[in-house]
C-alpha atoms as a PDB file:
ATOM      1  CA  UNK A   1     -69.349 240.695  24.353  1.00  0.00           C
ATOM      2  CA  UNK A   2     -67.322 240.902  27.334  1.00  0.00           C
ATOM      3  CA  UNK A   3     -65.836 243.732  28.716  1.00  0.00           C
ATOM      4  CA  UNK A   4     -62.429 244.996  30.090  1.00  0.00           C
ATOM      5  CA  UNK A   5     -61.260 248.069  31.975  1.00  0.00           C
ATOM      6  CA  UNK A   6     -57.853 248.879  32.869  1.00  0.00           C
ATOM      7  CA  UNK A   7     -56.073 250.644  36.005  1.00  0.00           C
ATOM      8  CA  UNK A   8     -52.978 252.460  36.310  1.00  0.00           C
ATOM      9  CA  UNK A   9     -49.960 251.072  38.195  1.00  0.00           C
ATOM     10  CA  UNK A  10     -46.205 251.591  38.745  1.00  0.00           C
ATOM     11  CA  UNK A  11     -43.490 248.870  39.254  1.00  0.00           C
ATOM     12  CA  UNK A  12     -40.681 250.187  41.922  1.00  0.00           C
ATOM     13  CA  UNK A  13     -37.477 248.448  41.725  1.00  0.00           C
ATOM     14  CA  UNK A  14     -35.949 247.872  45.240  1.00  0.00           C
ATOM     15  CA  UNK A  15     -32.732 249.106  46.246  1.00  0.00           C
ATOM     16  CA  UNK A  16     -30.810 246.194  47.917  1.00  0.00           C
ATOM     17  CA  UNK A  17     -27.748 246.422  49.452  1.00  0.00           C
ATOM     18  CA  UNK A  18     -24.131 245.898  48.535  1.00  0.00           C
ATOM     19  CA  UNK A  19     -22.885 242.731  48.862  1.00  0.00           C
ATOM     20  CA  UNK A  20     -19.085 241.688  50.380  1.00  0.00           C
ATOM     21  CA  UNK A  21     -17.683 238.505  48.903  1.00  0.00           C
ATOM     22  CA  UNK A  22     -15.133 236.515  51.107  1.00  0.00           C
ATOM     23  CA  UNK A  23     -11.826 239.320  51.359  1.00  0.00           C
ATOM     24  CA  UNK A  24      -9.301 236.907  51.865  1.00  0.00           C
ATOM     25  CA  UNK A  25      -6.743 237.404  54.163  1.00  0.00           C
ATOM     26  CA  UNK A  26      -4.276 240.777  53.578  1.00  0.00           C
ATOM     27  CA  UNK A  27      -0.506 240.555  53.958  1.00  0.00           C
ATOM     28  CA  UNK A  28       2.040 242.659  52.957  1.00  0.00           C
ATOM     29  CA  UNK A  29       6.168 241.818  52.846  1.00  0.00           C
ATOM     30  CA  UNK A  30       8.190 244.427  55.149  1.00  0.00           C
ATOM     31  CA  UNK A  31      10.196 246.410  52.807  1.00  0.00           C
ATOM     32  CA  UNK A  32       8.551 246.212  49.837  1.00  0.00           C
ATOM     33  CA  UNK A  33       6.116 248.948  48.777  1.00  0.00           C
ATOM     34  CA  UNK A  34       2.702 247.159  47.520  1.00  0.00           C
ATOM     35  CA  UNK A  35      -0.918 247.876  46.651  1.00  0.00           C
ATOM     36  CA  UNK A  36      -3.856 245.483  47.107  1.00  0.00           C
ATOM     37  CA  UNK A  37      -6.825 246.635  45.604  1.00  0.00           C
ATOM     38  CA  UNK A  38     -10.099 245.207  46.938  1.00  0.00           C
ATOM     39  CA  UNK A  39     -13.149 246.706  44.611  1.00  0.00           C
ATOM     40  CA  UNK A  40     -13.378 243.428  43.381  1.00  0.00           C
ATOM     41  CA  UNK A  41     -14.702 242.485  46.989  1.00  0.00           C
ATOM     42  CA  UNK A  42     -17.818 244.613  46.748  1.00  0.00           C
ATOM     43  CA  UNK A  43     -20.778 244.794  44.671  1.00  0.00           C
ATOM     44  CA  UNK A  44     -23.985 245.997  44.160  1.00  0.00           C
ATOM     45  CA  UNK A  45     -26.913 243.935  43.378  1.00  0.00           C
ATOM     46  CA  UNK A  46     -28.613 247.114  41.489  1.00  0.00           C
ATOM     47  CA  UNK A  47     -25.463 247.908  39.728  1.00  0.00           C
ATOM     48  CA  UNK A  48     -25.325 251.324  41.463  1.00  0.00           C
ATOM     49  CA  UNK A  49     -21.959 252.755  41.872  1.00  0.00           C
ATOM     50  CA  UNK A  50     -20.143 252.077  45.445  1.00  0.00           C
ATOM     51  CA  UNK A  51     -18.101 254.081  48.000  1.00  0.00           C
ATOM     52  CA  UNK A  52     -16.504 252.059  49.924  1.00  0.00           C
ATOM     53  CA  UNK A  53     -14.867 253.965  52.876  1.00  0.00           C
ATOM     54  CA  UNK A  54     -12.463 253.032  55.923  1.00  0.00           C
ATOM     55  CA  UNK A  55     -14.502 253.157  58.970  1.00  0.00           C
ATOM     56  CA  UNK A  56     -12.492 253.824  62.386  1.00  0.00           C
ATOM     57  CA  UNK A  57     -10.009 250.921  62.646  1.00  0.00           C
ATOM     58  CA  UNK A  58      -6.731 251.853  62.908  1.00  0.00           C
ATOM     59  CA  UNK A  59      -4.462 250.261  60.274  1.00  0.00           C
ATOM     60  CA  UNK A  60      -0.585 249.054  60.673  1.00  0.00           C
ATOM     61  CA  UNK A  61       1.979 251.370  60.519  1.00  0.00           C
ATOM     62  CA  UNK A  62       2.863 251.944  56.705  1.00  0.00           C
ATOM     63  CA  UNK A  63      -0.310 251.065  55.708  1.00  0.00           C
ATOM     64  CA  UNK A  64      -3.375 253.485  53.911  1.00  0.00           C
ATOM     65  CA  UNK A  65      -6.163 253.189  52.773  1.00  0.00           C
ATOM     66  CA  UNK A  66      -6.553 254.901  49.179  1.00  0.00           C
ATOM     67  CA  UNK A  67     -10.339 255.858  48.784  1.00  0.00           C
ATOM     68  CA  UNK A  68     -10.561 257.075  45.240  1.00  0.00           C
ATOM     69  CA  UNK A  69      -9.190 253.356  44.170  1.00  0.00           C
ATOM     70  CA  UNK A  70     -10.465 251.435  46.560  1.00  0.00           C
ATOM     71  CA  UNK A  71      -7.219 249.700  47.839  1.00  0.00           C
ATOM     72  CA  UNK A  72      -4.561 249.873  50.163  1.00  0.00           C
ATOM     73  CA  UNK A  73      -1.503 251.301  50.205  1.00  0.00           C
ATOM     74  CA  UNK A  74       1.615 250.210  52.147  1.00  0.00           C
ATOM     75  CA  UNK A  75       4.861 252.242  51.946  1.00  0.00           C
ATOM     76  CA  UNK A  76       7.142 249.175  52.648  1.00  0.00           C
ATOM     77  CA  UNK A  77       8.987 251.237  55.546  1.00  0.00           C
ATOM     78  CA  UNK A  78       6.050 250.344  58.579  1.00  0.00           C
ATOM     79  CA  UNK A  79       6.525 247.773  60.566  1.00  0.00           C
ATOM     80  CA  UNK A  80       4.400 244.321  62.218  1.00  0.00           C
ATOM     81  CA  UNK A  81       1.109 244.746  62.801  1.00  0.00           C
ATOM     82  CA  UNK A  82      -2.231 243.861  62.098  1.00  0.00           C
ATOM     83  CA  UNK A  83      -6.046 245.133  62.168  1.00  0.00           C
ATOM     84  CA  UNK A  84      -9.366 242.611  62.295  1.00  0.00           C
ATOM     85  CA  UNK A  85     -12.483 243.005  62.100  1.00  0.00           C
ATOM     86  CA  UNK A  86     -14.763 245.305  59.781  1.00  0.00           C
ATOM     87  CA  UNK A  87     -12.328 248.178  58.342  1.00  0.00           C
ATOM     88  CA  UNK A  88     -14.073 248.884  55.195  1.00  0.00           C
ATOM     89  CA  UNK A  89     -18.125 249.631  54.395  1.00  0.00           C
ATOM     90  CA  UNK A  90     -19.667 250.045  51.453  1.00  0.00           C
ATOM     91  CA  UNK A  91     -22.696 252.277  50.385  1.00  0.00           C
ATOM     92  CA  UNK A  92     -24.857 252.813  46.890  1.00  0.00           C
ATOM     93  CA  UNK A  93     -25.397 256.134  48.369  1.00  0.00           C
ATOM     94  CA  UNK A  94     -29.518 255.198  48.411  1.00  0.00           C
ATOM     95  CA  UNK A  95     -31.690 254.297  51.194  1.00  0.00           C
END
């Protein structure tokens, strides 16, 4: 008869990061108040819920960044400009 024995064990589940698609390219039209909201950009491979935050770029006059949404805000009244680079980051609040 053969015999068994057993062991104890856990499985973790690995927090992995959030993950940008591709954000296209942002434009607004001078004069007219608009939103673009970009929480369709980010995700998170675990599911967790993101923040996603404005880091220290400065944005074009007019323009906010609306935190609770997740999108920006332009007031239609600022004028020409432009910001590149990383303005946003996101975080499932876990290590």
């Amino acid at each position: 008869m053969a015999q068994t024995s057993s062991a104890p064990f856990s499985v973790g589940i690995v927090n992995l990061p959030p993950v940008w698609t591709t954000v296209p390219t942002i434009a607004f039209v001078q004069g007219t108040p608009s939103t673009i909201s970009i929480a369709a950009f980010a995700s998170d491979p675990n599911g967790d819920a993101l923040t996603i935050t404005k880091n220290s770029a400065a944005l074009p006059a007019g323009v906010t960044y609306d935190q609770a949404n997740k999108r920006f805000v332009y007031d239609g009244v600022g004028g020409v400009g432009s910001t590149s680079g990383n303005v946003l980051t996101a975080d499932d609040g876990k290590p």
